[in-house]
C-alpha atoms as a PDB file:
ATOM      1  CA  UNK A   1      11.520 -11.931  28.012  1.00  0.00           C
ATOM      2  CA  UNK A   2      10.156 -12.070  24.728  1.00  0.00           C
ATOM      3  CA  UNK A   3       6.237 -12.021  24.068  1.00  0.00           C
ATOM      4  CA  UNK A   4       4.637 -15.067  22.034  1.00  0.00           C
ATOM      5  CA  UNK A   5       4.089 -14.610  18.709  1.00  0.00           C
ATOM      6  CA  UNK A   6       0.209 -14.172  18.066  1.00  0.00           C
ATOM      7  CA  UNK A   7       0.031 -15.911  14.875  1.00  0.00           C
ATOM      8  CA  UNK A   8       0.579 -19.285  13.366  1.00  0.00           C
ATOM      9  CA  UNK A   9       3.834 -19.144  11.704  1.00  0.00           C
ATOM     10  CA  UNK A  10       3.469 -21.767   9.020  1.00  0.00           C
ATOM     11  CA  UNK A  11      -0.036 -19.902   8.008  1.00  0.00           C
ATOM     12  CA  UNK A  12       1.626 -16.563   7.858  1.00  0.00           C
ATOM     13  CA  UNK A  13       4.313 -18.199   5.898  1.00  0.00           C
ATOM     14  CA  UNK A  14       1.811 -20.223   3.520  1.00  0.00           C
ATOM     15  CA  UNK A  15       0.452 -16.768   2.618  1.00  0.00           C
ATOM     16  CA  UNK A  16       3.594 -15.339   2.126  1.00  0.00           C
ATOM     17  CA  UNK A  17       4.271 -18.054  -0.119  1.00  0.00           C
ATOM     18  CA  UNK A  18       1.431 -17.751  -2.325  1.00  0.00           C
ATOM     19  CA  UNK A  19       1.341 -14.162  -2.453  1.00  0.00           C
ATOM     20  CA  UNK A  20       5.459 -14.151  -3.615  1.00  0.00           C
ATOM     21  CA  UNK A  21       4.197 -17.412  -5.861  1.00  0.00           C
ATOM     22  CA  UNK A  22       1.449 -15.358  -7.880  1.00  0.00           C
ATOM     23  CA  UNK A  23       3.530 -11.812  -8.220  1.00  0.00           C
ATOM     24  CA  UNK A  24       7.005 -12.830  -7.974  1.00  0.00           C
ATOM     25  CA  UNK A  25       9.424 -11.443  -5.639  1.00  0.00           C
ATOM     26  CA  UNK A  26       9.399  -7.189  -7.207  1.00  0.00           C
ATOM     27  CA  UNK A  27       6.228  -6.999  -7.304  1.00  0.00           C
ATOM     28  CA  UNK A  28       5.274  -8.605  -4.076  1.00  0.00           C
ATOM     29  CA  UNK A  29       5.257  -5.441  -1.520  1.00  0.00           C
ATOM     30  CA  UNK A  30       5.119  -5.453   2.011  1.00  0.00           C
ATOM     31  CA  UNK A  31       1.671  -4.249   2.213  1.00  0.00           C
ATOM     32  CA  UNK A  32       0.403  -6.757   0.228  1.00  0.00           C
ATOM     33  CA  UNK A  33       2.454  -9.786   2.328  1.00  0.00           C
ATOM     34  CA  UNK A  34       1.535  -8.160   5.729  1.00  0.00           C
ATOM     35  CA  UNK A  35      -2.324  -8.062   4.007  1.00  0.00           C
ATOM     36  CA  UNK A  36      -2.410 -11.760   2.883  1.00  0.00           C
ATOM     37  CA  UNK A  37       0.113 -13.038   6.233  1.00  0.00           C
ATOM     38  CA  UNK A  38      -2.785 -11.161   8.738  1.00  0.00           C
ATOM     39  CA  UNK A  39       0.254  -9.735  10.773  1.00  0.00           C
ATOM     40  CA  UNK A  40       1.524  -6.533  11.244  1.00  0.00           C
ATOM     41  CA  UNK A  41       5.053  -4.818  10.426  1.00  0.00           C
ATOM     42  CA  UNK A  42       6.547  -5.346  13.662  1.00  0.00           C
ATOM     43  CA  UNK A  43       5.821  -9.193  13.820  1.00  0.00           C
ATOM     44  CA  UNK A  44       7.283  -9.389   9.970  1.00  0.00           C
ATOM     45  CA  UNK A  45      10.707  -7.885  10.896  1.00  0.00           C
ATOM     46  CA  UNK A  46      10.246  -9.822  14.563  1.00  0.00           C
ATOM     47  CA  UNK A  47       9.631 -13.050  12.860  1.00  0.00           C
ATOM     48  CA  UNK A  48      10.666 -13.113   9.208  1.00  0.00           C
ATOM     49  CA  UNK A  49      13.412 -10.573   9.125  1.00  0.00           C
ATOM     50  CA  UNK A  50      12.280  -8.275   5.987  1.00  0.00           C
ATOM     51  CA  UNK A  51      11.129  -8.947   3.069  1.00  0.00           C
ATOM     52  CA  UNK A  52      13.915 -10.830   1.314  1.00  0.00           C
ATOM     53  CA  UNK A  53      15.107 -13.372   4.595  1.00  0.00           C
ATOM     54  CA  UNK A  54      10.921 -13.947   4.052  1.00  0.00           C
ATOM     55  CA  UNK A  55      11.067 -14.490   0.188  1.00  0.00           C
ATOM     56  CA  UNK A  56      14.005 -17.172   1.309  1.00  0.00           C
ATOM     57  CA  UNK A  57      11.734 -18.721   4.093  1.00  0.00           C
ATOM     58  CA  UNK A  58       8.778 -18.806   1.712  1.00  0.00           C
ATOM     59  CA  UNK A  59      10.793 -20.605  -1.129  1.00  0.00           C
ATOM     60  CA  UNK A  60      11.789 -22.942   1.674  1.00  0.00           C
ATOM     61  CA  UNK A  61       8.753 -23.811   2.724  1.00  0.00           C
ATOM     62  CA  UNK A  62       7.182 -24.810  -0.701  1.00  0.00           C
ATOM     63  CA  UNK A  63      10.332 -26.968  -1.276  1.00  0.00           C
ATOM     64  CA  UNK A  64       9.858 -28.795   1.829  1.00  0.00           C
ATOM     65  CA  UNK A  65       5.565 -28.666   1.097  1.00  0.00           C
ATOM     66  CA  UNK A  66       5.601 -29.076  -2.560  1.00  0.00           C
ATOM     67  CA  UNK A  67       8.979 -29.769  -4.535  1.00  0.00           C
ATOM     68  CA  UNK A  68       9.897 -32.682  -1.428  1.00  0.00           C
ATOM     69  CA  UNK A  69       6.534 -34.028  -1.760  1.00  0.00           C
ATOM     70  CA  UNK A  70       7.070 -34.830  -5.724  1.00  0.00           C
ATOM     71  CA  UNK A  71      10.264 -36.089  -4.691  1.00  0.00           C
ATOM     72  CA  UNK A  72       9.407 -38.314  -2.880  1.00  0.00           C
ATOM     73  CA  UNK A  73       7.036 -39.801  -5.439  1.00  0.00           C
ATOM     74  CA  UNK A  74      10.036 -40.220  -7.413  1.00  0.00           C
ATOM     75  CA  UNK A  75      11.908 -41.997  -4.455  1.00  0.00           C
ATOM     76  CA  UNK A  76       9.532 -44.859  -3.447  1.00  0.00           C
ATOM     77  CA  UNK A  77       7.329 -45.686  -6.297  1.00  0.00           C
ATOM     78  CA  UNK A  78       7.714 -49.210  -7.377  1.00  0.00           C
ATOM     79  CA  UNK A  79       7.082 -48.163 -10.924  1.00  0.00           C
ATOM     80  CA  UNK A  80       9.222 -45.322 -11.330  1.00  0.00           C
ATOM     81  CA  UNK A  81       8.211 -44.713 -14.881  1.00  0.00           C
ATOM     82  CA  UNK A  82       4.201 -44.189 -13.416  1.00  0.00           C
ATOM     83  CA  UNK A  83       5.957 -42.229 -11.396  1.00  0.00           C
ATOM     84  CA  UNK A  84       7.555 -39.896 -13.528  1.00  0.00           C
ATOM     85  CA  UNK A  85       4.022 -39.336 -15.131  1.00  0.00           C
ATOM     86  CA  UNK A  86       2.265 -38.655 -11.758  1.00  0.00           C
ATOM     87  CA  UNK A  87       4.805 -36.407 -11.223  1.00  0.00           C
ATOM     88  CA  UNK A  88       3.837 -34.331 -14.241  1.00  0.00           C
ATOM     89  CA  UNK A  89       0.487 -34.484 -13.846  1.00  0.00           C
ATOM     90  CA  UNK A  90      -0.097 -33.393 -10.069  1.00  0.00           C
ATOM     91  CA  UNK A  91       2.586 -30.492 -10.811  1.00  0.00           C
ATOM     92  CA  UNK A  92       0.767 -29.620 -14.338  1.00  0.00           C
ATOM     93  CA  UNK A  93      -2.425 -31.136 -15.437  1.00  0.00           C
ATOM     94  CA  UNK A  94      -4.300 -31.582 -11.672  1.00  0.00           C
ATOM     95  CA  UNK A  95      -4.054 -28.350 -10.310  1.00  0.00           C
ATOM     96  CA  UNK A  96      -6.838 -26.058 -10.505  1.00  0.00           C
ATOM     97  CA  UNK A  97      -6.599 -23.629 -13.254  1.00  0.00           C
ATOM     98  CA  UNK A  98      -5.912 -20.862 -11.796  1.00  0.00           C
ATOM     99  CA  UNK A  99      -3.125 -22.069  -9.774  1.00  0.00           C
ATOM    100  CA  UNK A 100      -1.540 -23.584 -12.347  1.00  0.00           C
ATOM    101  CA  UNK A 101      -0.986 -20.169 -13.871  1.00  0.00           C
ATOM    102  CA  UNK A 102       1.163 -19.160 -10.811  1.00  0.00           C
ATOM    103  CA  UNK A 103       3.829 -21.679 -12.665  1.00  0.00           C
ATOM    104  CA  UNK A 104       6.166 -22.609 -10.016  1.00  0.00           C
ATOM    105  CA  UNK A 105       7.874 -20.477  -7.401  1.00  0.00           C
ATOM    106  CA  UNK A 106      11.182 -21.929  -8.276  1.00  0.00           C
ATOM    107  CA  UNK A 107      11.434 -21.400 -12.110  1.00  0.00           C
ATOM    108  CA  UNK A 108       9.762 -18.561 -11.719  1.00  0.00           C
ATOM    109  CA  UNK A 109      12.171 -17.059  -8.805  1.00  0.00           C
ATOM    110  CA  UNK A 110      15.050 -18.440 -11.443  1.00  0.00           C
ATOM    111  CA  UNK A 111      13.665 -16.047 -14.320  1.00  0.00           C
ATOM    112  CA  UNK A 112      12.720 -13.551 -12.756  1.00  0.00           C
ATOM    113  CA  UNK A 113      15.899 -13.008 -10.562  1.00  0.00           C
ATOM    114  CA  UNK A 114      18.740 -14.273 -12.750  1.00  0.00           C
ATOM    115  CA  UNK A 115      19.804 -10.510 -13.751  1.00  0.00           C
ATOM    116  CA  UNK A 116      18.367  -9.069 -10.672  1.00  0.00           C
ATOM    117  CA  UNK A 117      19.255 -11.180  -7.367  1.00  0.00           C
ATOM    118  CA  UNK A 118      21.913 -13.851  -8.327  1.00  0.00           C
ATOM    119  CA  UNK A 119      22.165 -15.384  -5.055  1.00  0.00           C
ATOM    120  CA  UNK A 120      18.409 -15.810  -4.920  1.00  0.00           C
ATOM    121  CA  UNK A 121      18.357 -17.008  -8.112  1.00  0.00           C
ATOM    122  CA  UNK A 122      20.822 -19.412  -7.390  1.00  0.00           C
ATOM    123  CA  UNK A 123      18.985 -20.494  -4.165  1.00  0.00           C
ATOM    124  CA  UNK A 124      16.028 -21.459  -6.134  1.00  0.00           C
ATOM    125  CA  UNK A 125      18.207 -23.327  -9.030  1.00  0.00           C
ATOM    126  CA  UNK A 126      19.733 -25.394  -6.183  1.00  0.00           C
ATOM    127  CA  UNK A 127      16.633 -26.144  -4.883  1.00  0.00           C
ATOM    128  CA  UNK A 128      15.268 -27.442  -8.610  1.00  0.00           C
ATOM    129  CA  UNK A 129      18.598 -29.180  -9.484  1.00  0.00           C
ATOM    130  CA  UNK A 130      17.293 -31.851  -6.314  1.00  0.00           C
ATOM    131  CA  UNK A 131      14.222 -32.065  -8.569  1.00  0.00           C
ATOM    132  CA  UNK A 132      16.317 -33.219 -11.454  1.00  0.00           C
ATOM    133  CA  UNK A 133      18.548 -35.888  -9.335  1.00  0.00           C
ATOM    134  CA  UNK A 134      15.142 -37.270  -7.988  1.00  0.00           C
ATOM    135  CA  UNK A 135      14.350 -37.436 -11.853  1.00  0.00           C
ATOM    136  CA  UNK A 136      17.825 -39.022 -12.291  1.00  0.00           C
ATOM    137  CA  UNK A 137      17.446 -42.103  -9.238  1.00  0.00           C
ATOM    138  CA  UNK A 138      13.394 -42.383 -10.829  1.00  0.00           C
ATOM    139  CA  UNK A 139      15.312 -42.733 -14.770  1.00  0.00           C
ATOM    140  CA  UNK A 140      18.125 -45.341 -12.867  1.00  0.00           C
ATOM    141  CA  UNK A 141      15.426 -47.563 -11.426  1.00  0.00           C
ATOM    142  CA  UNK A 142      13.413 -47.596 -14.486  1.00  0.00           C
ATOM    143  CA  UNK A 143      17.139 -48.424 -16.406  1.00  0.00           C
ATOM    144  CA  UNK A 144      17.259 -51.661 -14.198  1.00  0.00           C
ATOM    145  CA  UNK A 145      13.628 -52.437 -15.079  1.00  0.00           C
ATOM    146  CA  UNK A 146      14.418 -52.249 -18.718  1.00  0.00           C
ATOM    147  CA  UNK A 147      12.597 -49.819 -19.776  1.00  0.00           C
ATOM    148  CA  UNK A 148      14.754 -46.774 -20.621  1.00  0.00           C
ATOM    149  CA  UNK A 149      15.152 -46.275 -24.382  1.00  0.00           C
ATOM    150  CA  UNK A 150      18.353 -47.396 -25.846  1.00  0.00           C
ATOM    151  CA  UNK A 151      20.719 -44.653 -26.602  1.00  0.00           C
ATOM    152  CA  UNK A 152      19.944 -42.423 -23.540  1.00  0.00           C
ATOM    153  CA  UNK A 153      21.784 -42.024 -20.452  1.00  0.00           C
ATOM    154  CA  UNK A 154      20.267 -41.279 -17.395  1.00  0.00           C
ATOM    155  CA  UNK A 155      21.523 -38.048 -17.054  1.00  0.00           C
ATOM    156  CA  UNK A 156      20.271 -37.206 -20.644  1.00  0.00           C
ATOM    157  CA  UNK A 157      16.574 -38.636 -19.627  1.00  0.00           C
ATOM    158  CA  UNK A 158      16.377 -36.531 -16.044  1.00  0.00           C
ATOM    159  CA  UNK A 159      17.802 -33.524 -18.091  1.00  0.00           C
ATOM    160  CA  UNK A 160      15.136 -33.667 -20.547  1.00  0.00           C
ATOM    161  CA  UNK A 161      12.198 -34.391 -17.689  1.00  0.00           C
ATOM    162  CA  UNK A 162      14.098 -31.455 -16.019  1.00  0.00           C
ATOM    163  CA  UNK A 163      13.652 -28.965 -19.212  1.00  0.00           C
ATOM    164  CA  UNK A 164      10.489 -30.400 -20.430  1.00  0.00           C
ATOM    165  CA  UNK A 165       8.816 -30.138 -16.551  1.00  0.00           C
ATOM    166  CA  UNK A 166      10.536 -26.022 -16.902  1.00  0.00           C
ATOM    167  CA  UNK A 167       9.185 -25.082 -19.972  1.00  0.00           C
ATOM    168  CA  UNK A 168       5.899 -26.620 -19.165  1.00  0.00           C
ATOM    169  CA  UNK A 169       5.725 -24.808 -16.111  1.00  0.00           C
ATOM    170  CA  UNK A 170       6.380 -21.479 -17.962  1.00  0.00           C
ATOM    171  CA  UNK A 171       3.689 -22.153 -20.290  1.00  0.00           C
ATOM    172  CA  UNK A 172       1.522 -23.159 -17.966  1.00  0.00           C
ATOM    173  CA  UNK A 173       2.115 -19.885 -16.115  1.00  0.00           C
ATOM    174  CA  UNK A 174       1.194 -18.169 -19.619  1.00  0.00           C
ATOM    175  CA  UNK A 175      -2.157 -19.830 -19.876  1.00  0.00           C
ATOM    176  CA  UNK A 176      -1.219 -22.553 -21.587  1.00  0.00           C
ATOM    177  CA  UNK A 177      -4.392 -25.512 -21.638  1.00  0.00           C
ATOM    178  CA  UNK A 178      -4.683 -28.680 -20.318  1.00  0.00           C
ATOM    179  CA  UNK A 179      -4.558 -30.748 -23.473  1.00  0.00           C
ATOM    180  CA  UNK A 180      -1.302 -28.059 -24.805  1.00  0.00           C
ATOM    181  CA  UNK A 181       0.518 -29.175 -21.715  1.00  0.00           C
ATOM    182  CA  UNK A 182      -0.245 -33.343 -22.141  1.00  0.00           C
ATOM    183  CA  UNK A 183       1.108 -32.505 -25.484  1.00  0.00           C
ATOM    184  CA  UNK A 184       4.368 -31.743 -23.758  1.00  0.00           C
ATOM    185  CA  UNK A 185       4.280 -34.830 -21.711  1.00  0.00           C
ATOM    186  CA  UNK A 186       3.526 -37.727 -23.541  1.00  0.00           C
ATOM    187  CA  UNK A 187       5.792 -38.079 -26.283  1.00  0.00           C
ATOM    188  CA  UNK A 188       8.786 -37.143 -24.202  1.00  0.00           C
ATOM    189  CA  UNK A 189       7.601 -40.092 -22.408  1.00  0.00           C
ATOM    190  CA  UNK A 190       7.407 -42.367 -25.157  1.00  0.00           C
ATOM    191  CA  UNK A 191      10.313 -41.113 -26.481  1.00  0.00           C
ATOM    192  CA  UNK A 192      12.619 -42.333 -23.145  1.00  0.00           C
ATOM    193  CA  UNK A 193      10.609 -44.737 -21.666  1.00  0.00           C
ATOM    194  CA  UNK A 194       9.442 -48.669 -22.974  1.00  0.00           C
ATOM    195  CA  UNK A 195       6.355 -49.801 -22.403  1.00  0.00           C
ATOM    196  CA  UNK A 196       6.538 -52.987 -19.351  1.00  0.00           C
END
């Protein structure tokens, strides 16, 4: 009969999470995850499977805790242009400094792992292309409101958001401030979206 596990599993995951978030997925060592998780090797391999079955449970997790959340933002606003912007700005210009310059796990998994781990990489790029069809039903509701600029399709508009809300992320991730990063978001939102 199997023993218990002694820890709580979405804590020890949360940590793992941060700590692969912060250093990326090379220079996150098992020392350091067993460290921040407050378990020991055996539970790791008991629990998570090794490092990399971890990285995927870790990038799981924040999708379902972070990337799900802004999705849903996207889903059941009644202005889906306010939205869009809320969207931005919890993911960008709300979050303490010095989280915001962890980026995101997602793009950062993407560069990071392109040339390295291609399936990993591709994991995280399927998890982000959700991110761009919730941009895509946000850009369709706001297209039946009237207020998508004439000239752009909705796939053009949630591709830009997509791009724009990537490279932001990167910069953010390089230090980037809080007014550099509005300067990113508000004409791309003038630029796609009327005003009611």
């Amino acid at each position: 009969m199997a023993r218990p596990q002694a820890f709580d599993r979405d804590q020890a995951l949360s940590a793992a999470m941060r700590v692969f978030w912060q250093r990326g997925y090379t220079a996150s060592t098992i020392q350091q995850l067993l460290q921040d998780m407050g378990i020991n090797r055996g539970s790791l391999y008991a629990s998570f499977g090794g490092k990399r079955s971890l990285f995927q449970q870790a990038m799981a997790f924040y999708d379902e805790r972070l990337m799900a959340h802004l999705g849903a933002m996207l889903t059941r606003a009644r202005d889906p242009v306010d939205a869009i912007r809320q969207v931005f700005e919890l993911s960008l210009l709300n979050m303490p400094a010095p989280q915001r310059q962890w980026g995101c796990l997602l793009v950062n998994t993407v560069n990071e792992l392109a040339p390295l781990e291609q399936s990993l990489a591709a994991e995280a790029r399927l998890r982000l292309d959700r991110m761009q069809q919730a941009f895509a039903g946000a850009v369709a509701r706001a297209r039946e409101k009237g207020r998508v600029s004439d000239g752009v399709t909705d796939a053009q508009a949630a591709h830009l958001l997509m791009t724009t809300m990537t490279g932001l992320r990167v910069q953010a991730r390089e230090g980037a401030s809080t007014e550099a990063l509005r300067q990113g978001i508000d004409p791309l939102l003038h630029l796609l979206f009327k005003e009611p």
